[in-house]
PDB file of N, CA and C in Angstrom:
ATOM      1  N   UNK A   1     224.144 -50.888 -53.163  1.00  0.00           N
ATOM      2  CA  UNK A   1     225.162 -51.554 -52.382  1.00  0.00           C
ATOM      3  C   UNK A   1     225.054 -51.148 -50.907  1.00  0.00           C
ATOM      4  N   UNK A   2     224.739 -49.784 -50.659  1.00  0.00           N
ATOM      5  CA  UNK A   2     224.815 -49.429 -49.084  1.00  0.00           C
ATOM      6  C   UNK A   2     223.789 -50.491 -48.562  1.00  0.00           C
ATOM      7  N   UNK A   3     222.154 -50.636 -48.909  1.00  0.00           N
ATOM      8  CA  UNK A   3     221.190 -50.731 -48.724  1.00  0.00           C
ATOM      9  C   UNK A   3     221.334 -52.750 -48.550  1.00  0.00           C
ATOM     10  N   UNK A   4     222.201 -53.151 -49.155  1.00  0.00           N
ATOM     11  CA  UNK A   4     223.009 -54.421 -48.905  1.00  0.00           C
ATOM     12  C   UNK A   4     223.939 -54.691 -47.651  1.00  0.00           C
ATOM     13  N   UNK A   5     224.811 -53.512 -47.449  1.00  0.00           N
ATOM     14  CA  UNK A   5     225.737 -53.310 -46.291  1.00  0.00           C
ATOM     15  C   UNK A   5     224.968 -53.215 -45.285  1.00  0.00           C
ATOM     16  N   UNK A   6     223.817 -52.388 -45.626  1.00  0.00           N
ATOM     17  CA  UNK A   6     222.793 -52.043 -44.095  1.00  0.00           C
ATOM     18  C   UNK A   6     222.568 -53.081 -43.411  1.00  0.00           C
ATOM     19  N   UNK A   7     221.617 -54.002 -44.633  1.00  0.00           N
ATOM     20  CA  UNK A   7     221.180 -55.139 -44.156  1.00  0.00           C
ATOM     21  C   UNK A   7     222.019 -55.911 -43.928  1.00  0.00           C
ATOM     22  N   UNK A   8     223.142 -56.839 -44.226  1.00  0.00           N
ATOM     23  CA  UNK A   8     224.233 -57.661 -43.521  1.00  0.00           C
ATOM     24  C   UNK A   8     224.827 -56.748 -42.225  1.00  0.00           C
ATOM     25  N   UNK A   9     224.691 -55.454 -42.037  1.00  0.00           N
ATOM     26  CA  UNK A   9     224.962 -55.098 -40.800  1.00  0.00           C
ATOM     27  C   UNK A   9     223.475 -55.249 -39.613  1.00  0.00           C
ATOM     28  N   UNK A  10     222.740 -55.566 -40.201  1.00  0.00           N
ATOM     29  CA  UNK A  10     221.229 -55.693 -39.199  1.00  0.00           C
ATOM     30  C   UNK A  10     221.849 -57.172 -39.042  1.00  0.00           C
ATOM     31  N   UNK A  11     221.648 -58.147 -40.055  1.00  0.00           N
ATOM     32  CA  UNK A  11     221.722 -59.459 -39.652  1.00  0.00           C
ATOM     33  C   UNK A  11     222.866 -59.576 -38.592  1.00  0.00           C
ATOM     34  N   UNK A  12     223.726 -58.734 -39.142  1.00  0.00           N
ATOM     35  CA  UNK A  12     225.177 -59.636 -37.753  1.00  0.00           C
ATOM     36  C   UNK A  12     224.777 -59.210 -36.217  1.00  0.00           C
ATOM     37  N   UNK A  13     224.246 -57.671 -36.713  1.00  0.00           N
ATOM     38  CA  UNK A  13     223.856 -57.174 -34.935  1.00  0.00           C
ATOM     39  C   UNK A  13     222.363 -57.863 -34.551  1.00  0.00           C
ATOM     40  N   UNK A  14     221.494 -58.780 -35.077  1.00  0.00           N
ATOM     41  CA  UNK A  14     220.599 -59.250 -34.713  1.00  0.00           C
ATOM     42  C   UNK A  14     221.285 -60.821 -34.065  1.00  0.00           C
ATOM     43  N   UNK A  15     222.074 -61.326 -34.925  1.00  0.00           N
ATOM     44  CA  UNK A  15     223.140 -63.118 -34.430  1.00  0.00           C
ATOM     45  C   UNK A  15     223.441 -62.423 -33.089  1.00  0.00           C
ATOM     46  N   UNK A  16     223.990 -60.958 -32.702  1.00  0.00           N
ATOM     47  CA  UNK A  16     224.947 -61.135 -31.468  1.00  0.00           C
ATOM     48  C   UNK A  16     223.208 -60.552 -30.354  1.00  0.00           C
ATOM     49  N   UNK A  17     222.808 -59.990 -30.791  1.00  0.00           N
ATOM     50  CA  UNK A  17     221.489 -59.300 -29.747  1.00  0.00           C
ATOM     51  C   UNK A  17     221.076 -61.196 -29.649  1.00  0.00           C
ATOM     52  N   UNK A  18     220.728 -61.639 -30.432  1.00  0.00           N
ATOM     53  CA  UNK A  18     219.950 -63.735 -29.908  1.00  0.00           C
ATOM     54  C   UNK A  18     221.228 -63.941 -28.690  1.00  0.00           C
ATOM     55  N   UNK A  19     222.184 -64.124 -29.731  1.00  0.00           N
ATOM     56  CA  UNK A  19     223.549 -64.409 -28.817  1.00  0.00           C
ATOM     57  C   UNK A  19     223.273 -63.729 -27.187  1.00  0.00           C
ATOM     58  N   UNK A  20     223.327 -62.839 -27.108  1.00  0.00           N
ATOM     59  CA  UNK A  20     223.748 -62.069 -25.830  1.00  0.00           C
ATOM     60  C   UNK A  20     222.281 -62.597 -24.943  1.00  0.00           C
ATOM     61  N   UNK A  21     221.475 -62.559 -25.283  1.00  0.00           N
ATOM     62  CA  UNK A  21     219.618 -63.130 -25.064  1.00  0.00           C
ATOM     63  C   UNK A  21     220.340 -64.346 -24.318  1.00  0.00           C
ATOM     64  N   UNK A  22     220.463 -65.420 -25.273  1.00  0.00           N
ATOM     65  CA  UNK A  22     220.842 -66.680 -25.029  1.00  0.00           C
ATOM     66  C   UNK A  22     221.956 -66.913 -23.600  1.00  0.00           C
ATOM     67  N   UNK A  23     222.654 -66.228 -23.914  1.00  0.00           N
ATOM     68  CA  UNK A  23     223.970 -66.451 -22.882  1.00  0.00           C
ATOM     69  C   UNK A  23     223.125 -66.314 -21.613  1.00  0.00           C
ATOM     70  N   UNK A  24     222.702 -64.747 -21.873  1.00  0.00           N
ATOM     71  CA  UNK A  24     221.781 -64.758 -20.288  1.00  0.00           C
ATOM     72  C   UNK A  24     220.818 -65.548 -19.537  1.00  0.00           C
ATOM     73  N   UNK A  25     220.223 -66.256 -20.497  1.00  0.00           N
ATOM     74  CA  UNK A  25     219.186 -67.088 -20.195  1.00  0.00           C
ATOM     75  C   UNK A  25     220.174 -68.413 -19.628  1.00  0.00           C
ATOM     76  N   UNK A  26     220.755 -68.644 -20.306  1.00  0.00           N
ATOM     77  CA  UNK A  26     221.612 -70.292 -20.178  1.00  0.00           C
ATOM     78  C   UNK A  26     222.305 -69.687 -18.494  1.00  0.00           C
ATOM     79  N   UNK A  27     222.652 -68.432 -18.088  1.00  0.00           N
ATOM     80  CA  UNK A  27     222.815 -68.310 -16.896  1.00  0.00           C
ATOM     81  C   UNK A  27     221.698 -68.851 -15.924  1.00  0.00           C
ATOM     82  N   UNK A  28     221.496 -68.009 -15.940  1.00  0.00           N
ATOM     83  CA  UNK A  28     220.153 -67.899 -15.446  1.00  0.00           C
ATOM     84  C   UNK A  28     219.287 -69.013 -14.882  1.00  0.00           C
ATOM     85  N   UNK A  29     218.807 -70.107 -15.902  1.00  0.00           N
ATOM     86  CA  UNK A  29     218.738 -71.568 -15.804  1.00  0.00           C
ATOM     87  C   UNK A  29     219.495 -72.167 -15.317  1.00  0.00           C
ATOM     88  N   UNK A  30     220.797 -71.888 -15.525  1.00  0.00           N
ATOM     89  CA  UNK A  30     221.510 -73.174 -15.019  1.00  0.00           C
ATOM     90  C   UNK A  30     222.182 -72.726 -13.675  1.00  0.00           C
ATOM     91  N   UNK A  31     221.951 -71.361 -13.488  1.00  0.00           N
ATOM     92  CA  UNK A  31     221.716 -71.060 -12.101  1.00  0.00           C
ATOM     93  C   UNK A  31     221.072 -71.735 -10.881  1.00  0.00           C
ATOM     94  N   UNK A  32     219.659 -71.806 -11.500  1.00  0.00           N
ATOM     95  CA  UNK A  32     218.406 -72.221 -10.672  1.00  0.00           C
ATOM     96  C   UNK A  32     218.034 -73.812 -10.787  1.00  0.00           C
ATOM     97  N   UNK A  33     218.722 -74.290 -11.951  1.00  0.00           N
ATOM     98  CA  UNK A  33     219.294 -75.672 -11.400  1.00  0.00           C
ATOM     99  C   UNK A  33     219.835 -76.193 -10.434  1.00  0.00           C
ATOM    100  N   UNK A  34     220.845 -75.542 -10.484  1.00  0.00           N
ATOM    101  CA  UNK A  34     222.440 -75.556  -9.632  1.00  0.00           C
ATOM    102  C   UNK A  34     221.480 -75.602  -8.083  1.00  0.00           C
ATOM    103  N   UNK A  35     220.736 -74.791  -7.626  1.00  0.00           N
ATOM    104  CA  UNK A  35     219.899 -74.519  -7.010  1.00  0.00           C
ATOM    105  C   UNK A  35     219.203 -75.288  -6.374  1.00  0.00           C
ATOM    106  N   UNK A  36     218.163 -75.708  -7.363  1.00  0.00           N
ATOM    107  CA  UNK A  36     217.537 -77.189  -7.369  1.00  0.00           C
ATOM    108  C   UNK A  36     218.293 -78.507  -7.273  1.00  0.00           C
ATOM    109  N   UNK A  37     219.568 -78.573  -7.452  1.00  0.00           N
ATOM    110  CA  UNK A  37     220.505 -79.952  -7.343  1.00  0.00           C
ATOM    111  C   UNK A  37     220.861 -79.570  -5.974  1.00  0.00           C
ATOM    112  N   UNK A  38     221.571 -77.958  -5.272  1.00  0.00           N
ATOM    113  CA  UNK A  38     222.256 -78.104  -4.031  1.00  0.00           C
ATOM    114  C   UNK A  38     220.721 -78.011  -2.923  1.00  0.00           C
ATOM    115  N   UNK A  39     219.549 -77.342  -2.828  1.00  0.00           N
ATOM    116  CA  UNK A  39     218.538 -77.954  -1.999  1.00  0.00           C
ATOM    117  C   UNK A  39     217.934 -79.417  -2.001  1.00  0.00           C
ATOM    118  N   UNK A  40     217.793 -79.752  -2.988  1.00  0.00           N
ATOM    119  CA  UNK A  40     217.475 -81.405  -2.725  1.00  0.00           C
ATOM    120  C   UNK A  40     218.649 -82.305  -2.518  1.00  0.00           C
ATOM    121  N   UNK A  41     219.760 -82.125  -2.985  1.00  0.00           N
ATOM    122  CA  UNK A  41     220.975 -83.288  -2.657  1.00  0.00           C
ATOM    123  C   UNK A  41     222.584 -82.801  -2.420  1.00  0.00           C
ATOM    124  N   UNK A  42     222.645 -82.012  -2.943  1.00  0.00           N
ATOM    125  CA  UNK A  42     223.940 -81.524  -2.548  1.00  0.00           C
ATOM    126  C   UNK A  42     224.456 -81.194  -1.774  1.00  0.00           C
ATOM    127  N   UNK A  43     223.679 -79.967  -0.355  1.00  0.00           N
ATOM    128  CA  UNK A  43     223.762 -79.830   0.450  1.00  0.00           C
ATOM    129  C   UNK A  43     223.840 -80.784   1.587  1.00  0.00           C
ATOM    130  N   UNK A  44     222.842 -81.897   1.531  1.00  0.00           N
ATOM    131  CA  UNK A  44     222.854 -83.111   2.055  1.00  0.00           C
ATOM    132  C   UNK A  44     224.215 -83.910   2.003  1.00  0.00           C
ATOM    133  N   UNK A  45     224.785 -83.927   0.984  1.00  0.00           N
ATOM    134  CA  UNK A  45     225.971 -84.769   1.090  1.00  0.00           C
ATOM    135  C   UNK A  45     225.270 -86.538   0.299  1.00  0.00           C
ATOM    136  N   UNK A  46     224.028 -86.135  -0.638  1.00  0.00           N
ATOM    137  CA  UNK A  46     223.735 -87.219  -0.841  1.00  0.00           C
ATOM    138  C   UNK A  46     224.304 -86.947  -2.160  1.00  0.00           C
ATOM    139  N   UNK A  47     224.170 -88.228  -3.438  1.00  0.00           N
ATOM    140  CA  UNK A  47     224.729 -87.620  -4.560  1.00  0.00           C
ATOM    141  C   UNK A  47     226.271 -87.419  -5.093  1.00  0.00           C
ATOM    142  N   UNK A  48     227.504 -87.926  -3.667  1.00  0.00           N
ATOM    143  CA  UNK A  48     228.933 -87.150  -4.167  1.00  0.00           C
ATOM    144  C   UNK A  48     229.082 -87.411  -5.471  1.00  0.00           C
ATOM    145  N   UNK A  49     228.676 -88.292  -6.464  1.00  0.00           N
ATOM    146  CA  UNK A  49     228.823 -88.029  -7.706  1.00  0.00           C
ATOM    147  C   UNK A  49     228.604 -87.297  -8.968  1.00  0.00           C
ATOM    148  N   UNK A  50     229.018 -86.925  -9.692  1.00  0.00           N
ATOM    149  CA  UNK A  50     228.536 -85.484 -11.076  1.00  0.00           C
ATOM    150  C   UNK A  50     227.552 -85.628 -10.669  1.00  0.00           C
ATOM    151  N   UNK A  51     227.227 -83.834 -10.016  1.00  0.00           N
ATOM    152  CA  UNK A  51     226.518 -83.240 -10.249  1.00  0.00           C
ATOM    153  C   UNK A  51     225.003 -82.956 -11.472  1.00  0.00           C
ATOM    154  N   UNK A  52     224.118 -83.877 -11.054  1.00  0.00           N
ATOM    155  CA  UNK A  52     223.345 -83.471 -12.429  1.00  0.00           C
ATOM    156  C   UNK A  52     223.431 -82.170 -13.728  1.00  0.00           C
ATOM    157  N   UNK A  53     223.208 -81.147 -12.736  1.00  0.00           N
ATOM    158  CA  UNK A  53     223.291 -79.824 -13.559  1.00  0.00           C
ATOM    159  C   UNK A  53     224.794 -79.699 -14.689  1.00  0.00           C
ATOM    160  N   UNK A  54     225.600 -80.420 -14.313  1.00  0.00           N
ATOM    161  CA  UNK A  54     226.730 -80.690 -15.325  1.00  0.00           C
ATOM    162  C   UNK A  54     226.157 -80.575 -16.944  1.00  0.00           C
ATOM    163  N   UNK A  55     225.336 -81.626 -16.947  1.00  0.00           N
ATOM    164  CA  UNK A  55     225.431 -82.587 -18.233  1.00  0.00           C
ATOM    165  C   UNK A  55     224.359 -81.101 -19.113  1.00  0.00           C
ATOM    166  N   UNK A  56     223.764 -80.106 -18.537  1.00  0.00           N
ATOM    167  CA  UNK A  56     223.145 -79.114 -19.106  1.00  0.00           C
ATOM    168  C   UNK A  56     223.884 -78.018 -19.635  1.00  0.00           C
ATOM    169  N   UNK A  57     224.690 -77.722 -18.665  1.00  0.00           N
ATOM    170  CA  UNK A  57     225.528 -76.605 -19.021  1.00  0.00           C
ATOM    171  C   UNK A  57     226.746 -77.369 -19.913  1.00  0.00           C
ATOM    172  N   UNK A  58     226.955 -78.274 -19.921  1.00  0.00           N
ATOM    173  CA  UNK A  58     227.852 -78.959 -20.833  1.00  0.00           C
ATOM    174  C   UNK A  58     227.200 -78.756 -22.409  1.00  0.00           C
ATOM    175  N   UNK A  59     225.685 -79.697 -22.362  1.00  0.00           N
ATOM    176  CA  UNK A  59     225.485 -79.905 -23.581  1.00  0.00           C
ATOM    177  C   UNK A  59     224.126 -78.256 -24.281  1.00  0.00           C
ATOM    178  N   UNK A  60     224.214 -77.502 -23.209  1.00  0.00           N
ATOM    179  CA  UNK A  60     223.944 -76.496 -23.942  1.00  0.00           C
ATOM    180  C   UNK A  60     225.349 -74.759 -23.794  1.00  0.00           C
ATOM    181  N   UNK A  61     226.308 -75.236 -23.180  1.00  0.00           N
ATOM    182  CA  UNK A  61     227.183 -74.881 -23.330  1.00  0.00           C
ATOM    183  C   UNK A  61     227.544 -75.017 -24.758  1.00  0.00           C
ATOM    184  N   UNK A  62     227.490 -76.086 -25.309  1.00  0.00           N
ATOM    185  CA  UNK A  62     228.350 -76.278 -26.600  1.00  0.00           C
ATOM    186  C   UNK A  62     227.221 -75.580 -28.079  1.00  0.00           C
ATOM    187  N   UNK A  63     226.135 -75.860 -27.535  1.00  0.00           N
ATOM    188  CA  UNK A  63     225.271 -74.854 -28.495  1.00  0.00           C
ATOM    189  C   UNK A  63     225.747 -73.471 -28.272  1.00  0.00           C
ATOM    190  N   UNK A  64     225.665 -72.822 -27.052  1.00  0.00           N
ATOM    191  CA  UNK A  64     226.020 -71.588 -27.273  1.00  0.00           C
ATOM    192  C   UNK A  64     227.508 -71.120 -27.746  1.00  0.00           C
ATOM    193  N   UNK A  65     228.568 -71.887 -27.908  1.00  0.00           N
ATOM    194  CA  UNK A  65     229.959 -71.761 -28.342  1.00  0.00           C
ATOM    195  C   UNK A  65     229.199 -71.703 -29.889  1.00  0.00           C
ATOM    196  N   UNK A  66     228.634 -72.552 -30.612  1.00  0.00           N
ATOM    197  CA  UNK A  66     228.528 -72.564 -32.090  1.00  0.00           C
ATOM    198  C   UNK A  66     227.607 -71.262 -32.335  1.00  0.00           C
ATOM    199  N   UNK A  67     226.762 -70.884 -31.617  1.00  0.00           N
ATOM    200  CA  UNK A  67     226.228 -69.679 -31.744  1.00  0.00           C
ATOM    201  C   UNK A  67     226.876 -68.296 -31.535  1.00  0.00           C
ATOM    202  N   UNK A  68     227.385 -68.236 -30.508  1.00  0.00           N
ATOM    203  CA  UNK A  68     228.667 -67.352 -30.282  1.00  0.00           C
ATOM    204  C   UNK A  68     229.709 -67.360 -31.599  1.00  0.00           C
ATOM    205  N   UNK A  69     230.273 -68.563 -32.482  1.00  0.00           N
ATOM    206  CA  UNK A  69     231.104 -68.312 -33.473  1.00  0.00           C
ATOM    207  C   UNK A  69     230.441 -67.397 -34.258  1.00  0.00           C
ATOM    208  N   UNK A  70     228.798 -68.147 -34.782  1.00  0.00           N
ATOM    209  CA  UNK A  70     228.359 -68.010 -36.014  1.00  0.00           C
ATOM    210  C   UNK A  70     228.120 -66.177 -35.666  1.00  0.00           C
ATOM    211  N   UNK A  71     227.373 -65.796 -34.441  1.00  0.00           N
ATOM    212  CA  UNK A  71     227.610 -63.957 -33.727  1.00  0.00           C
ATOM    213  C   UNK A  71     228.788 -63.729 -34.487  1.00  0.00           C
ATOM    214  N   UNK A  72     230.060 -63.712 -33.619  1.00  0.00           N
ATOM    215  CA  UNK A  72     231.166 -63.078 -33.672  1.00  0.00           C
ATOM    216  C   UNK A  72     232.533 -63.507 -34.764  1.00  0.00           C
ATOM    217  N   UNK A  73     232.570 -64.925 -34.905  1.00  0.00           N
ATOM    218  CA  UNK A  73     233.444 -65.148 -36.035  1.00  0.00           C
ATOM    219  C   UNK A  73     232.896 -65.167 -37.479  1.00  0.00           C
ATOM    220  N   UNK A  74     231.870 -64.665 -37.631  1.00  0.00           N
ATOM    221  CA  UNK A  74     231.910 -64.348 -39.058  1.00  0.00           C
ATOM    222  C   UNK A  74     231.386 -65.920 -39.438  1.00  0.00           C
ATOM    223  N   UNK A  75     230.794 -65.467 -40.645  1.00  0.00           N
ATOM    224  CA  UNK A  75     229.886 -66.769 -41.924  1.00  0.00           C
ATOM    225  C   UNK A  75     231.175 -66.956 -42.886  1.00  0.00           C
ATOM    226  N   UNK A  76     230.671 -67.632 -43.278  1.00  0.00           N
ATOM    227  CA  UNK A  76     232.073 -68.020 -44.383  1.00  0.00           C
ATOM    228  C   UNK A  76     231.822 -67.359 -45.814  1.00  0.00           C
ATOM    229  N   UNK A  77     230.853 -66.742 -45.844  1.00  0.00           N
ATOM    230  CA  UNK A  77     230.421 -65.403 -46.945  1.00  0.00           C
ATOM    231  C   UNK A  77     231.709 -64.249 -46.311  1.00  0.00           C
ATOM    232  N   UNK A  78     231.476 -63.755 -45.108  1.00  0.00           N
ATOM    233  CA  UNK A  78     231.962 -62.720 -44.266  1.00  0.00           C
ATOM    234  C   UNK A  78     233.248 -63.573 -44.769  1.00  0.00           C
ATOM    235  N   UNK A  79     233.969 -64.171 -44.614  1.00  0.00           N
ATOM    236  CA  UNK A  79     235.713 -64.857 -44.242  1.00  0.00           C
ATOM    237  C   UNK A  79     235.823 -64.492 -46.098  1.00  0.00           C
ATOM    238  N   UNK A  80     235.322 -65.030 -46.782  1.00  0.00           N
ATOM    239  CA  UNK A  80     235.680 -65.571 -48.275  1.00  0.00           C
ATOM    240  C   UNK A  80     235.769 -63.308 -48.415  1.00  0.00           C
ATOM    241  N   UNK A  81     234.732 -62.758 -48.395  1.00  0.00           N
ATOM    242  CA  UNK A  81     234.864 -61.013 -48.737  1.00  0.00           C
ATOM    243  C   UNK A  81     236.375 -60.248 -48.049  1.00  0.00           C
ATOM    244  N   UNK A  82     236.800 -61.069 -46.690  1.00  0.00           N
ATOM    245  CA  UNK A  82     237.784 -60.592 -46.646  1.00  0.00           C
ATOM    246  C   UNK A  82     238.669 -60.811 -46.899  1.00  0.00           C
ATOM    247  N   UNK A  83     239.001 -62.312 -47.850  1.00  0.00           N
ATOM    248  CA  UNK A  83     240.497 -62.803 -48.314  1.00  0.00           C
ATOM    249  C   UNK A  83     240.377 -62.032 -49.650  1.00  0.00           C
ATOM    250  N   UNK A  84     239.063 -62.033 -50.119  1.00  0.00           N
ATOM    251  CA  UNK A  84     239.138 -61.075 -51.787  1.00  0.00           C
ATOM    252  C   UNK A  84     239.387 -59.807 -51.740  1.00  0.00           C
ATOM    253  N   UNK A  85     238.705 -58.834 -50.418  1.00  0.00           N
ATOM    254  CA  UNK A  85     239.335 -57.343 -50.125  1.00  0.00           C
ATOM    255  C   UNK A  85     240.768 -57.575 -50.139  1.00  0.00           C
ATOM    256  N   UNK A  86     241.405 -58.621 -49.170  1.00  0.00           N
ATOM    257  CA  UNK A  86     242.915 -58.838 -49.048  1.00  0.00           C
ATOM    258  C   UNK A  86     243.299 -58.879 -50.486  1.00  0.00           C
ATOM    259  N   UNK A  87     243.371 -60.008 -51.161  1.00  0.00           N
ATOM    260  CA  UNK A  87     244.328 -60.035 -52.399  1.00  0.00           C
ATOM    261  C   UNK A  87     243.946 -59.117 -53.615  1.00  0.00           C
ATOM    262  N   UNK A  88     242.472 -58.270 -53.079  1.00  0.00           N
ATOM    263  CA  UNK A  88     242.450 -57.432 -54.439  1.00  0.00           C
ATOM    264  C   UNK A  88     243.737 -56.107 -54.076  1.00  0.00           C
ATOM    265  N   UNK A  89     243.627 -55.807 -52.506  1.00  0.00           N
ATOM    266  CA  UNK A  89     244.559 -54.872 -51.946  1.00  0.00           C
ATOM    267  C   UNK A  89     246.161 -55.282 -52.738  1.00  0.00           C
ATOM    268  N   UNK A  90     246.210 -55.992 -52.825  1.00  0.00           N
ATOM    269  CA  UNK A  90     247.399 -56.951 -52.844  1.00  0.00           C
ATOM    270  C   UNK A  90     248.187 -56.544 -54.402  1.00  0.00           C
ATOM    271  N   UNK A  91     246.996 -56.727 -55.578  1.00  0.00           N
ATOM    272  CA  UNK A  91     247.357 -56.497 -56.454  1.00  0.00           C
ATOM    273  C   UNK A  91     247.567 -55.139 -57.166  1.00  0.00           C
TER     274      UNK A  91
END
């Protein structure tokens, strides 16, 4: 059983080490976008409409929210072990 615990404790701290990887990178990029949109047009005043770099950090924004859950809120293995710790406590 430990040798079970070990390993579901490697897997969760390996989801948040990708996780934390990821976040930085999605900075990072969408930094040097941001970058690339305000030297070619932004600065100019050409463009007043959304911002290109939007539609990136939007649609990989929302990947990293589902990755961030699956890191930090728990699998639904993890949720289901703690309503059964709960109601075995219970009884």
């Amino acid at each position: 059983m430990d040798e079970q615990r070990d390993e579901q404790l490697w897997q969760k701290a390996k989801k948040r080490a990708d996780f934390q990887r990821s976040l930085a990178a999605y900075f990072v990029v969408n930094a040097f976008l941001w970058l690339i949109w305000w030297f070619t047009a932004g600065s100019r005043g050409y463009n007043r409409e959304t911002p290109w770099p939007i539609w990136s950090m939007l649609g990989w924004g929302i990947g990293l929210l589902f990755q961030y859950l699956n890191a930090y809120g728990g699998s639904k293995k993890d949720l289901v072990e703690k309503e059964y710790e709960k109601l075995k406590n219970k009884s």
